[in-house]
C-alpha atoms as a PDB file:
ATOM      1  CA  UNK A   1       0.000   0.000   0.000  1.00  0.00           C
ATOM      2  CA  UNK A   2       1.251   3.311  -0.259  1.00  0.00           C
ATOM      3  CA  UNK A   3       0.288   5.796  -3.231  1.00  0.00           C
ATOM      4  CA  UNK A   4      -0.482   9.535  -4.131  1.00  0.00           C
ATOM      5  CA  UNK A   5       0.839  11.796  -1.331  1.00  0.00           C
ATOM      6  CA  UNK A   6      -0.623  13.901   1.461  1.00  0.00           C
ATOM      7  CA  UNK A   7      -2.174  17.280   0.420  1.00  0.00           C
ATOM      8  CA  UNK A   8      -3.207  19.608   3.365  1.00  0.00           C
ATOM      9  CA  UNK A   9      -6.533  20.651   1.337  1.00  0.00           C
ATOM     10  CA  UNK A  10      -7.476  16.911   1.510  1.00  0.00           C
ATOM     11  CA  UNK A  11      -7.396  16.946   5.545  1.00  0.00           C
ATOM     12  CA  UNK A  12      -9.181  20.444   5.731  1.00  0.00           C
ATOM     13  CA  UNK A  13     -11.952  18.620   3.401  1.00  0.00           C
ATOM     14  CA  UNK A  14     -11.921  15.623   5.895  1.00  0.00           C
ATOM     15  CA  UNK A  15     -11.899  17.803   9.227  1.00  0.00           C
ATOM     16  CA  UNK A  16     -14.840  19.879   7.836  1.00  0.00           C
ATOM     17  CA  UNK A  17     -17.209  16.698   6.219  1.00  0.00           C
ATOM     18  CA  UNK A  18     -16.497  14.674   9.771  1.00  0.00           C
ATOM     19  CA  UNK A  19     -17.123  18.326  11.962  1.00  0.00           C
ATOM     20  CA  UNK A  20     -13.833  18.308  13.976  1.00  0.00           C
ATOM     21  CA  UNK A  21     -13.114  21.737  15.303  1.00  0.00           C
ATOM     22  CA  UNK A  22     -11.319  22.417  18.492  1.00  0.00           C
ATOM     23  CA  UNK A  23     -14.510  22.080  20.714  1.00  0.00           C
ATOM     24  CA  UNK A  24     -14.286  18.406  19.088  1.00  0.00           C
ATOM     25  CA  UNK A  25     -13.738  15.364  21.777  1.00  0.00           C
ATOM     26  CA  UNK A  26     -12.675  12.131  21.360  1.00  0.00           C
ATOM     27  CA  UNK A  27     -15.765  10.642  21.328  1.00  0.00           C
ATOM     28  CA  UNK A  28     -16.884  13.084  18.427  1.00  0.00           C
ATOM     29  CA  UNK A  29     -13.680  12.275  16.358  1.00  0.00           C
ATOM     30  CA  UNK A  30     -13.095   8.571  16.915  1.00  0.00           C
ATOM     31  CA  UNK A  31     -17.037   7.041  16.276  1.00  0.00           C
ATOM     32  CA  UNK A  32     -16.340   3.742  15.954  1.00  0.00           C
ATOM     33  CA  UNK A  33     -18.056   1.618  18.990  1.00  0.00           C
ATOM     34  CA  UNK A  34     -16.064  -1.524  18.073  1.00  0.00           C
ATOM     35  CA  UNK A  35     -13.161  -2.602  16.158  1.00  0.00           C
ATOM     36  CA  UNK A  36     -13.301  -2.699  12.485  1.00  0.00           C
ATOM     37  CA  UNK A  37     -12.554  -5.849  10.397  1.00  0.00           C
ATOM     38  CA  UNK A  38     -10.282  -4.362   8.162  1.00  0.00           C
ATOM     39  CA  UNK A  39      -8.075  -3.129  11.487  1.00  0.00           C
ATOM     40  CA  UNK A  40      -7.937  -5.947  12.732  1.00  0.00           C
ATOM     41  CA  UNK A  41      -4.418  -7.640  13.350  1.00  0.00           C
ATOM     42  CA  UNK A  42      -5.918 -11.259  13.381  1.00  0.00           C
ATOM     43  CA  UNK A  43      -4.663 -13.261  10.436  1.00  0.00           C
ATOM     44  CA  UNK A  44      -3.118 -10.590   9.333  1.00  0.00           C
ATOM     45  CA  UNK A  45      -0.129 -11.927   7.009  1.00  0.00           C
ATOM     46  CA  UNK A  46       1.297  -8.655   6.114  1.00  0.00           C
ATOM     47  CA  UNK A  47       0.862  -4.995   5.981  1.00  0.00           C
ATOM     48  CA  UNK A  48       3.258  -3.915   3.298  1.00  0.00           C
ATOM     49  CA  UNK A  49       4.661  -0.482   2.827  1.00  0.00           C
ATOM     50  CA  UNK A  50       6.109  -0.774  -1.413  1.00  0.00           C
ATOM     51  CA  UNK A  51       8.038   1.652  -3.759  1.00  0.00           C
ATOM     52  CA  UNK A  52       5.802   2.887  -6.164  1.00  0.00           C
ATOM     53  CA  UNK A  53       6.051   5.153  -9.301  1.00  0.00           C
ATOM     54  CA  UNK A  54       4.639   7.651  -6.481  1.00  0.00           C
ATOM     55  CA  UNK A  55       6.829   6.912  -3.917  1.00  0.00           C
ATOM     56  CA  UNK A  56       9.832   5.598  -5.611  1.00  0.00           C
ATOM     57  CA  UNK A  57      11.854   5.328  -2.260  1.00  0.00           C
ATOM     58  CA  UNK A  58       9.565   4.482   0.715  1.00  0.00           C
ATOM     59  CA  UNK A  59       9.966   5.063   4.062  1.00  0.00           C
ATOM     60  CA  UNK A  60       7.701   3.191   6.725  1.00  0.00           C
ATOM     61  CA  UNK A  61       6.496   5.153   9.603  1.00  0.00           C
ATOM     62  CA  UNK A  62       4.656   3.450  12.117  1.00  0.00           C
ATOM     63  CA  UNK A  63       3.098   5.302  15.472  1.00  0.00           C
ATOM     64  CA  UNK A  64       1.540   3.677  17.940  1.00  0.00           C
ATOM     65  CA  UNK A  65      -1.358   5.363  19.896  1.00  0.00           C
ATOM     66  CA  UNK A  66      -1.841   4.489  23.834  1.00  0.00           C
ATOM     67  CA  UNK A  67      -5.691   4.398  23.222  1.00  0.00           C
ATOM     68  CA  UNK A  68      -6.862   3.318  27.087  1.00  0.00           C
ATOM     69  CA  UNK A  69      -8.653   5.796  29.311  1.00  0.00           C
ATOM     70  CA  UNK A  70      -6.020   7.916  30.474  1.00  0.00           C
ATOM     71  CA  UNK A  71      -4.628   8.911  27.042  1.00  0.00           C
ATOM     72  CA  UNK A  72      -7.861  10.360  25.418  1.00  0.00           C
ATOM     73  CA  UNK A  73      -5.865  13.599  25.743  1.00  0.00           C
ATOM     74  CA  UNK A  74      -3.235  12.503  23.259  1.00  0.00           C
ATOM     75  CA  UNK A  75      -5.621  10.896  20.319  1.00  0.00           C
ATOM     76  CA  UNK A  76      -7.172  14.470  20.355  1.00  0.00           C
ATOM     77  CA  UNK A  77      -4.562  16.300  20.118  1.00  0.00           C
ATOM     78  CA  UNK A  78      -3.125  13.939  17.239  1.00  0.00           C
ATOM     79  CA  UNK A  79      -6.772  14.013  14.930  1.00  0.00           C
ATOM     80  CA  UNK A  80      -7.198  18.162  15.338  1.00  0.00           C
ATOM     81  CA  UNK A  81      -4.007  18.920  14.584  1.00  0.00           C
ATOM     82  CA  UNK A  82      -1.016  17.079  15.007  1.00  0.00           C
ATOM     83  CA  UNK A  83      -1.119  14.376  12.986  1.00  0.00           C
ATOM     84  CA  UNK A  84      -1.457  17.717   9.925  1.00  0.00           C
ATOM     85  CA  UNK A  85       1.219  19.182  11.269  1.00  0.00           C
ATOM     86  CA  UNK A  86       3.588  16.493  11.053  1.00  0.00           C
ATOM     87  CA  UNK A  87       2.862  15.388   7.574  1.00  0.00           C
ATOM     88  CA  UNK A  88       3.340  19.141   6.467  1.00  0.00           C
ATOM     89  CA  UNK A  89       6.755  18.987   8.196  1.00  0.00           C
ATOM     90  CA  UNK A  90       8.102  15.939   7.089  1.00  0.00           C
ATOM     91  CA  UNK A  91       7.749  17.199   3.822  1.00  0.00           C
ATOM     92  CA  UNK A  92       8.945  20.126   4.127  1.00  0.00           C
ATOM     93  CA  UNK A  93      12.192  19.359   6.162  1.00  0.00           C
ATOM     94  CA  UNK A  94      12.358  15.918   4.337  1.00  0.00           C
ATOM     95  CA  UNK A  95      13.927  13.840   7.316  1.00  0.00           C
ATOM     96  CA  UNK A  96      13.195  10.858   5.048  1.00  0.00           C
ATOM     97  CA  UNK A  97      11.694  10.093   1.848  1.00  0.00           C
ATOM     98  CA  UNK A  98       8.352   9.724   0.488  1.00  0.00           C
ATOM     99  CA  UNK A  99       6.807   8.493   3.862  1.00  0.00           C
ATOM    100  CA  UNK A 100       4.200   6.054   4.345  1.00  0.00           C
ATOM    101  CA  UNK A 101       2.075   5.978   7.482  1.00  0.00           C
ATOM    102  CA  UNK A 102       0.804   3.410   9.482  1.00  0.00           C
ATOM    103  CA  UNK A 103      -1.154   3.968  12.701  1.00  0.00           C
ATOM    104  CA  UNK A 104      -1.783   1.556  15.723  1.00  0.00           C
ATOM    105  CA  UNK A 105      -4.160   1.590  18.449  1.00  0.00           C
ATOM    106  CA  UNK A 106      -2.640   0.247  21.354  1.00  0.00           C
ATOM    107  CA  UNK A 107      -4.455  -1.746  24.393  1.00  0.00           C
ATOM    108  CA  UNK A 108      -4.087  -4.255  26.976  1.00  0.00           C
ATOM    109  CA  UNK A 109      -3.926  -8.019  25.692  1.00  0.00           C
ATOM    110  CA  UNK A 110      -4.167  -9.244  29.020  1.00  0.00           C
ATOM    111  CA  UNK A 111      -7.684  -7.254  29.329  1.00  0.00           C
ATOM    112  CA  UNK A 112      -9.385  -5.625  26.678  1.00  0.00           C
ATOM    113  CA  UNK A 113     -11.182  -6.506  23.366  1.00  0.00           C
ATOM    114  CA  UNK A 114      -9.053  -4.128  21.028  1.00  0.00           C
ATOM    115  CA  UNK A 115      -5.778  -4.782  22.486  1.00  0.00           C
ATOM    116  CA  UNK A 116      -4.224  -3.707  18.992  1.00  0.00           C
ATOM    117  CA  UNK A 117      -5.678  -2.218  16.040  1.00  0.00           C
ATOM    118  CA  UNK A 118      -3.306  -1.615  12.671  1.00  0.00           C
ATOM    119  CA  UNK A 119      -4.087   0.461   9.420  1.00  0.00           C
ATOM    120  CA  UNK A 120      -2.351   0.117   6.304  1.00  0.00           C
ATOM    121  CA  UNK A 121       0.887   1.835   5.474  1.00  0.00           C
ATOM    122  CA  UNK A 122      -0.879   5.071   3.339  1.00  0.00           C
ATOM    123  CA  UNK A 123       0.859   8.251   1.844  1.00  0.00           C
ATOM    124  CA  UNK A 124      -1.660  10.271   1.059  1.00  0.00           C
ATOM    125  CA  UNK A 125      -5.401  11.440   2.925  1.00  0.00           C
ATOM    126  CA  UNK A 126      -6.280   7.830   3.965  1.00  0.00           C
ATOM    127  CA  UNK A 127      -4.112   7.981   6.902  1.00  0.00           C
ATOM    128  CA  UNK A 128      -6.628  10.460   8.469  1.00  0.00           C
ATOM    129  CA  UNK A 129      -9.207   8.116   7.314  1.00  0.00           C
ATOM    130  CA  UNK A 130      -8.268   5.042   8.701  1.00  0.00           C
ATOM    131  CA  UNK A 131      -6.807   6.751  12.363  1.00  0.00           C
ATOM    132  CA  UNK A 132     -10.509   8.233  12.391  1.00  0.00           C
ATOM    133  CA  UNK A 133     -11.808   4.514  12.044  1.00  0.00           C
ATOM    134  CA  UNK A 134     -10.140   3.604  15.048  1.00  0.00           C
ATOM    135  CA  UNK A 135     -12.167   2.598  17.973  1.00  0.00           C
ATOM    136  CA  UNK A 136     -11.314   4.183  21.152  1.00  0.00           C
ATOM    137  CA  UNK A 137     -11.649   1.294  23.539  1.00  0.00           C
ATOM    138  CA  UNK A 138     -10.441   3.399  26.487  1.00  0.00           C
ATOM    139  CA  UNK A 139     -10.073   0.713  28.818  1.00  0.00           C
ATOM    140  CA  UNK A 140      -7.236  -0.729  30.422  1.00  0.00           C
ATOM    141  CA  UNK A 141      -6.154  -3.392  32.454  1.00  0.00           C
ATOM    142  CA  UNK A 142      -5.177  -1.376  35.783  1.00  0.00           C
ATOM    143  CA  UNK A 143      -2.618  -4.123  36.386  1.00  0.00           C
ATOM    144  CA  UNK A 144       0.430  -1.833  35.888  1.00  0.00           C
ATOM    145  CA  UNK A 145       1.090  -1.892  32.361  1.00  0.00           C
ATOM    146  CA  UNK A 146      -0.233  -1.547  28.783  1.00  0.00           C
ATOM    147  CA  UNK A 147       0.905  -3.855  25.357  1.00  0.00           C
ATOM    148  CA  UNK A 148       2.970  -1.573  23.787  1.00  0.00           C
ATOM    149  CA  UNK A 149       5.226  -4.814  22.863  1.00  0.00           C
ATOM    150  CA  UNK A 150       1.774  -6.036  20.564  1.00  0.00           C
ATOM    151  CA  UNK A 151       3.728  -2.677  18.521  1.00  0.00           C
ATOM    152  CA  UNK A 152       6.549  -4.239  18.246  1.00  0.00           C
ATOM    153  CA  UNK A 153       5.665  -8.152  17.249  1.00  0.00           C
ATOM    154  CA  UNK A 154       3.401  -6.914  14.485  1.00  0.00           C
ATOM    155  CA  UNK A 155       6.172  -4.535  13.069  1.00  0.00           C
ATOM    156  CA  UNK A 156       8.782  -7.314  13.766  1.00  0.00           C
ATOM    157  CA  UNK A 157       6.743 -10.411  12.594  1.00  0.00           C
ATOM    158  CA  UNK A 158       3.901  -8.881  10.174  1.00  0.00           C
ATOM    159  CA  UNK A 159       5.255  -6.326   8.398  1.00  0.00           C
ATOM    160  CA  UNK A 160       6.728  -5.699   5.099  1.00  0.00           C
ATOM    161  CA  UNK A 161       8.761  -2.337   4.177  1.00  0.00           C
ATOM    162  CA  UNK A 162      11.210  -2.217   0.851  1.00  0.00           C
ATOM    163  CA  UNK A 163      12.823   0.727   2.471  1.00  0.00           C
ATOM    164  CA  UNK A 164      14.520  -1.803   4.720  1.00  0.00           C
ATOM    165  CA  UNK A 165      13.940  -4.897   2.082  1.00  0.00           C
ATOM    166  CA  UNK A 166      15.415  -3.335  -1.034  1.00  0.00           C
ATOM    167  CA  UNK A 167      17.586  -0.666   0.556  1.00  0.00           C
ATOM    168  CA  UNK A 168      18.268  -1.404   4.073  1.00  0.00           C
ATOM    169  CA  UNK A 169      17.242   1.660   5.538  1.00  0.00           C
ATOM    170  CA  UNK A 170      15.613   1.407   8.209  1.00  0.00           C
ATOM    171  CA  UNK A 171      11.490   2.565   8.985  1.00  0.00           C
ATOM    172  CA  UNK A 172      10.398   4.175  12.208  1.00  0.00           C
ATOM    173  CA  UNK A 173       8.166   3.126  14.970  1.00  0.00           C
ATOM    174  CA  UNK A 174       7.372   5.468  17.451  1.00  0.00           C
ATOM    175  CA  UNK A 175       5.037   4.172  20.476  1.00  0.00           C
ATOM    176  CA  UNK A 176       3.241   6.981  22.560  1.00  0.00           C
ATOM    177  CA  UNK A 177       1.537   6.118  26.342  1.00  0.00           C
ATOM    178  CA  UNK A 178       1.999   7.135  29.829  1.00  0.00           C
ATOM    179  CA  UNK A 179       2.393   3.456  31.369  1.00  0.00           C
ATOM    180  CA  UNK A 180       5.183   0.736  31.748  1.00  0.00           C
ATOM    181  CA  UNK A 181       5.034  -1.894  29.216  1.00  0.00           C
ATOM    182  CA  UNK A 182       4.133  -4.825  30.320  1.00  0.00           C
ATOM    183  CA  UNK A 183       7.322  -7.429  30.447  1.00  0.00           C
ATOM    184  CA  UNK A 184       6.194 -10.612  28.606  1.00  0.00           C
ATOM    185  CA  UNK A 185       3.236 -11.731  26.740  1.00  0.00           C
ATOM    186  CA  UNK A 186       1.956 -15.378  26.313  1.00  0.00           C
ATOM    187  CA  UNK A 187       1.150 -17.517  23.967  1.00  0.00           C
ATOM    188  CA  UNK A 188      -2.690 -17.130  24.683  1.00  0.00           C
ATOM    189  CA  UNK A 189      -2.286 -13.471  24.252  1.00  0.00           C
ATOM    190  CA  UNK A 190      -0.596 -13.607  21.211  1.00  0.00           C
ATOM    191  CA  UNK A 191      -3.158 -16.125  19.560  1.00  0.00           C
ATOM    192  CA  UNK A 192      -6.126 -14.287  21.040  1.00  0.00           C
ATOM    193  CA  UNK A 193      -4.957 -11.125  19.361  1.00  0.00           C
ATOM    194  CA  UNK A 194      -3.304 -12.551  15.748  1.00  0.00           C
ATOM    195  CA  UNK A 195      -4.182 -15.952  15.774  1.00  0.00           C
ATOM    196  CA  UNK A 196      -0.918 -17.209  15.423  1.00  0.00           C
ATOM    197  CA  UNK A 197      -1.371 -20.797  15.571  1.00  0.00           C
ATOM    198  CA  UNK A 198       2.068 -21.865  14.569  1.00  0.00           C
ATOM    199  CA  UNK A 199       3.565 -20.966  17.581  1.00  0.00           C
ATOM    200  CA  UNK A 200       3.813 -23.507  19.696  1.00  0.00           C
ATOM    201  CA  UNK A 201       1.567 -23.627  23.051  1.00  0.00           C
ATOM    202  CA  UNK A 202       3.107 -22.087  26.133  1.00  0.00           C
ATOM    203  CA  UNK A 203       5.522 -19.678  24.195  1.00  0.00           C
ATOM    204  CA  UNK A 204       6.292 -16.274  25.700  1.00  0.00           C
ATOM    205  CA  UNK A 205       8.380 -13.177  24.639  1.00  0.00           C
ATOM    206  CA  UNK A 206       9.960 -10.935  26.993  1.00  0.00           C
ATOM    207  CA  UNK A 207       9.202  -7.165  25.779  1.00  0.00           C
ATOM    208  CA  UNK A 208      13.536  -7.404  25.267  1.00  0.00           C
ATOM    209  CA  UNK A 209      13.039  -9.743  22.809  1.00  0.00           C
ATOM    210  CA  UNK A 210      10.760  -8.086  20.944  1.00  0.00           C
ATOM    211  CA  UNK A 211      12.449  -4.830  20.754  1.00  0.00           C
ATOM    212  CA  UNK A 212      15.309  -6.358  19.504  1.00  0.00           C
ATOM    213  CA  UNK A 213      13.775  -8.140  16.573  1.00  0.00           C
ATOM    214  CA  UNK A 214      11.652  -4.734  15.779  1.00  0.00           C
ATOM    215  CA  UNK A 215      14.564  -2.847  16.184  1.00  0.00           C
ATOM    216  CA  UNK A 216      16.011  -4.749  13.190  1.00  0.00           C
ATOM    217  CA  UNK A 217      14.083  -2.754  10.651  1.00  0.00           C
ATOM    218  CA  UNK A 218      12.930  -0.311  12.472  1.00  0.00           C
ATOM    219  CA  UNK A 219      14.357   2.670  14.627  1.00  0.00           C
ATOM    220  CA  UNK A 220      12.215   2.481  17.638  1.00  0.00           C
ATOM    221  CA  UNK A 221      11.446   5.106  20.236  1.00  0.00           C
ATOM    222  CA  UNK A 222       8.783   5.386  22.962  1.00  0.00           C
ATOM    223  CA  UNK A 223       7.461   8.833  24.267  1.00  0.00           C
ATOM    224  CA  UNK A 224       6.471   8.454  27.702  1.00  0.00           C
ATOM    225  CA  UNK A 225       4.024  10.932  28.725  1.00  0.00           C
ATOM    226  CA  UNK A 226       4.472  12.422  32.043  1.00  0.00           C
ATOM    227  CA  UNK A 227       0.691  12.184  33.104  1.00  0.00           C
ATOM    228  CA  UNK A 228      -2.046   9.264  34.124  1.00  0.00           C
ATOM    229  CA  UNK A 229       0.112   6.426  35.634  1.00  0.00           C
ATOM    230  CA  UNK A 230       3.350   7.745  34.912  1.00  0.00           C
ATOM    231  CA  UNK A 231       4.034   9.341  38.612  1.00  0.00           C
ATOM    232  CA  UNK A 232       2.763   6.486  40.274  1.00  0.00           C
ATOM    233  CA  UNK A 233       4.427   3.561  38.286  1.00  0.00           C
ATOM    234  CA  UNK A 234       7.485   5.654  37.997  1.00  0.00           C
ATOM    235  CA  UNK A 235       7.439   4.840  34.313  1.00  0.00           C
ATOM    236  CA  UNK A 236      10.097   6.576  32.868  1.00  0.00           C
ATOM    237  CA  UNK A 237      12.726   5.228  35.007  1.00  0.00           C
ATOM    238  CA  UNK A 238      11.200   1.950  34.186  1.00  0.00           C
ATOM    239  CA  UNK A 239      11.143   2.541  30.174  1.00  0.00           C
ATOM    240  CA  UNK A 240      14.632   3.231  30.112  1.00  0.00           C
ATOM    241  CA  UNK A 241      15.547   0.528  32.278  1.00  0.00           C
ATOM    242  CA  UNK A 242      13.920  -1.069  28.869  1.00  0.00           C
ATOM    243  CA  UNK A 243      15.069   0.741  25.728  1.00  0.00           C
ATOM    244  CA  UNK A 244      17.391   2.922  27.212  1.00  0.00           C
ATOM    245  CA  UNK A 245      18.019   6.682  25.852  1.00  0.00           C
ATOM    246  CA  UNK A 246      15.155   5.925  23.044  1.00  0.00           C
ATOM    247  CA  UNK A 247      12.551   6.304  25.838  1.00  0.00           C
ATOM    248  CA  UNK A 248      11.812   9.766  25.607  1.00  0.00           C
ATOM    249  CA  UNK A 249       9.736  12.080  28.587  1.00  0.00           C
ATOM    250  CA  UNK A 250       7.683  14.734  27.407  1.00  0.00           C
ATOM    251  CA  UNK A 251       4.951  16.499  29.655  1.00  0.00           C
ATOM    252  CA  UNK A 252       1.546  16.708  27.988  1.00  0.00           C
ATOM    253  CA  UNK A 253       2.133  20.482  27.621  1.00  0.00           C
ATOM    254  CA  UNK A 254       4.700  19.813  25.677  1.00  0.00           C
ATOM    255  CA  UNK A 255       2.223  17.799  22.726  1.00  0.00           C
ATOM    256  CA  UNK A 256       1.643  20.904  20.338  1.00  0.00           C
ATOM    257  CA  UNK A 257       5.187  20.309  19.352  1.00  0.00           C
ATOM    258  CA  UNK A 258       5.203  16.779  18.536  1.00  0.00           C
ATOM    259  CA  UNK A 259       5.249  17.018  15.000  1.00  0.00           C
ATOM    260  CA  UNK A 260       8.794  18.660  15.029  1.00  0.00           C
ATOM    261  CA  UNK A 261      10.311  16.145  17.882  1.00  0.00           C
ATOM    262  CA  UNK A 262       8.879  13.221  15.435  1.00  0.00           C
ATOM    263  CA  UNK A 263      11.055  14.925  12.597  1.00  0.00           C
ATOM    264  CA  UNK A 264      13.569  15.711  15.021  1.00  0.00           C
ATOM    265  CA  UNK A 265      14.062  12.514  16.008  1.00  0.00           C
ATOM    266  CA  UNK A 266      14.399  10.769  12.239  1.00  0.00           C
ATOM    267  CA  UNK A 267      16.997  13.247  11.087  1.00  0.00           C
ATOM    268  CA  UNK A 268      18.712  12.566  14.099  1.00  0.00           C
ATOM    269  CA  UNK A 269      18.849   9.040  13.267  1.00  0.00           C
ATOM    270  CA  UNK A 270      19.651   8.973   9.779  1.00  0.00           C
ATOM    271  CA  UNK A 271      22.767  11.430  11.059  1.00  0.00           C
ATOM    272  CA  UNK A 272      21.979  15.237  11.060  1.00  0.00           C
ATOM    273  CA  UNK A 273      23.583  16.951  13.620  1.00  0.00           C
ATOM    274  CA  UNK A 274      22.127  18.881  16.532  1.00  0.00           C
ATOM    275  CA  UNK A 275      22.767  22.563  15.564  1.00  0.00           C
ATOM    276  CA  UNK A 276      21.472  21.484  12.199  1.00  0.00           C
ATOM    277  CA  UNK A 277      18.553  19.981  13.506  1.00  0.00           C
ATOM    278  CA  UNK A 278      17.821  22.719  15.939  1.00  0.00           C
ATOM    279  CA  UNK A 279      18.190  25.593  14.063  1.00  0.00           C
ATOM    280  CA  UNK A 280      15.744  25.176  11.594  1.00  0.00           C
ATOM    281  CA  UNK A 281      12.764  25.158  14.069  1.00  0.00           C
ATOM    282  CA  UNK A 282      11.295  28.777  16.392  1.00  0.00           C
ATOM    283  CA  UNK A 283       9.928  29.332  19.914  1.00  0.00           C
ATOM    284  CA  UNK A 284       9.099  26.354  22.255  1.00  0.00           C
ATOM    285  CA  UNK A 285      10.189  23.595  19.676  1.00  0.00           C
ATOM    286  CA  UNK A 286      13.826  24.647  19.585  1.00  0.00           C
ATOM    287  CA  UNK A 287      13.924  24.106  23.576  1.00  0.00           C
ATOM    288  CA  UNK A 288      11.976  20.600  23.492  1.00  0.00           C
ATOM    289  CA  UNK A 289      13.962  18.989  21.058  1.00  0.00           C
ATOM    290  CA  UNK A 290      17.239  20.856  22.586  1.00  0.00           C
ATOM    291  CA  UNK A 291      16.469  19.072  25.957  1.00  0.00           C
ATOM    292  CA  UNK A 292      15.321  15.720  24.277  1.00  0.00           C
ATOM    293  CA  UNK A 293      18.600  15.159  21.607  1.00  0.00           C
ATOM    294  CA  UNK A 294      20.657  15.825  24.411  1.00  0.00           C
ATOM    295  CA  UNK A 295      19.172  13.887  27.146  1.00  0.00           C
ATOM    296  CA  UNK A 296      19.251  11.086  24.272  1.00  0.00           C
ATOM    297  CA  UNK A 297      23.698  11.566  23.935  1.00  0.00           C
ATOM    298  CA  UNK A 298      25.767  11.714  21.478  1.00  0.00           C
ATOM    299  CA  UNK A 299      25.841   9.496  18.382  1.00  0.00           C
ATOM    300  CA  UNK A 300      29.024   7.354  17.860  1.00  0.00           C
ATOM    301  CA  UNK A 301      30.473   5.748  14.283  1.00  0.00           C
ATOM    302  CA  UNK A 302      29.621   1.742  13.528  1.00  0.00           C
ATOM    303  CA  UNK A 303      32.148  -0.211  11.727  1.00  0.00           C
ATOM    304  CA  UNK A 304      30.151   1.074   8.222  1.00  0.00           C
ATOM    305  CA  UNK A 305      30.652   4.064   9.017  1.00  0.00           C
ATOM    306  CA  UNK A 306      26.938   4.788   9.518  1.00  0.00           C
ATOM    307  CA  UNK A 307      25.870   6.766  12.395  1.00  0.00           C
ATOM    308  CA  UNK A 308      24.410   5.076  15.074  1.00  0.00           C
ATOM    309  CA  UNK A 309      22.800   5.606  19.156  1.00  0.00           C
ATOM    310  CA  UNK A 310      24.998   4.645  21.860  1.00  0.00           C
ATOM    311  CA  UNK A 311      22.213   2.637  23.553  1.00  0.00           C
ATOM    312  CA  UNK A 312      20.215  -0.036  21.928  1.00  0.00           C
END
């Protein structure tokens, strides 16, 4: 999937036909009171992100949504304006090329219906279209974690991007929520949620694992937003106990610049250096992403000669 490209009039069109203004809530933007078929993970071979005479070098970006009840805040913020914003910026800064989009609604396997919902990989309007279509479950297990690692098996395991296939460049798959991950998932889960009955019975992932085998393909960060559980499960510390310096903290006042730390954060890891990256942003961004890049470190030289993060 993959073709056209995203035009700003098309998502002014959309906002107006589906009334989303700034009074707009959640429950006014996402409509859907169940999961639809078509974003549904189970039996899902592939989604496939493909060069095209549109998009002639593809890049796969994948974020993942915390969609539970505490993170309503966020999926707004992304439909009225964000998600706009960062299309707009990606093409103008170009911190990769000719992007394709892929959103993920993100649950808890051990408790809710939705635990993970997937659209295609889409370059043009139907990424608005298909985030729209998500149902907002807003549940939750309230057993001190959510399945952000569900992000990671289907990028790792169901996924197909020729930016990585035919060029090995690497997509990006950014994971959003204010909760710890949860640590392993089971077998059960895993079949419940893709149907994967080729595994055999009583297998179980640590979220390690699974970071490492998405983190072949893909350069994988998670924001943690300091709000909802993240005081009282101290999840930061506990994230980068987990990824290390790709966990990134960001308070929810800090969300109208998301678009530029997204971009931020890709030309950071294809190799752009920090004044670079700084100095073409104004006003609140340039501190953010200041604060965030160097929190992150340095980047050091692989034996290619590629630039690379000092914590994996």
């Amino acid at each position: 999937m993959g073709h056209g490209s995203y035009q700003s009039k098309d998502w002014e069109k959309l906002r107006s036909s589906r009334n989303i203004n700034s009074q707009s809530t959640v429950q006014d933007m996402y409509q859907s009171r169940s999961m639809k078929d078509y974003l549904n993970p189970y039996g899902v071979k592939y989604r496939e992100s493909c060069d095209s005479m549109d998009n002639p070098a593809s890049t796969a970006i994948i974020f993942g949504l915390d969609v539970t009840g505490s993170m309503g805040y966020l999926s707004e913020e992304i439909a009225k304006g964000a998600l706009n914003r960062t299309m707009l910026e990606i093409y103008d800064k170009t911190p990769v090329t000719n992007p394709h989009i892929m959103f993920q609604a993100i649950g808890d396997s051990q408790s809710d219906q939705a635990p993970l919902q997937v659209t295609q990989f889409e370059a043009d309007i139907r990424i608005a279209e298909q985030l729209l279509d998500v149902y907002f479950e807003g549940r939750g297990g309230g057993n001190g974690g959510e399945s952000y690692l569900l992000s990671w098996y289907f990028a790792a395991r169901h996924t197909k991007i020729d930016c990585y296939e035919n060029r090995r460049e690497k997509g990006f798959l950014f994971t959003i929520g204010d909760e710890c991950c949860h640590k392993t998932i089971t077998y059960g889960e895993l079949y419940r949620v893709f149907g994967e009955a080729e595994l055999k019975e009583g297998t179980r992932y640590t979220a390690q694992e699974l970071f490492k085998e998405a983190s072949e393909k893909y350069e994988v960060f998670h924001i943690v937003m300091k709000a909802g559980a993240y005081k009282y499960q101290k999840s930061g510390k506990d994230w980068r106990g987990l990824i290390g310096n790709r966990a990134i903290e960001l308070d929810p006042e800090d969300l109208d610049v998301l678009p530029e730390i997204f971009v931020s954060l890709m030309q950071y890891a294809r190799g752009r250096e920090l004044k670079e990256i700084l100095d073409q942003w104004t006003g609140k961004a340039v501190d953010v992403v200041k604060r965030i890049l160097e929190e992150m470190g340095p980047l050091s030289k692989d034996g290619k000669g590629k630039k690379k993060f000092l914590k994996f």
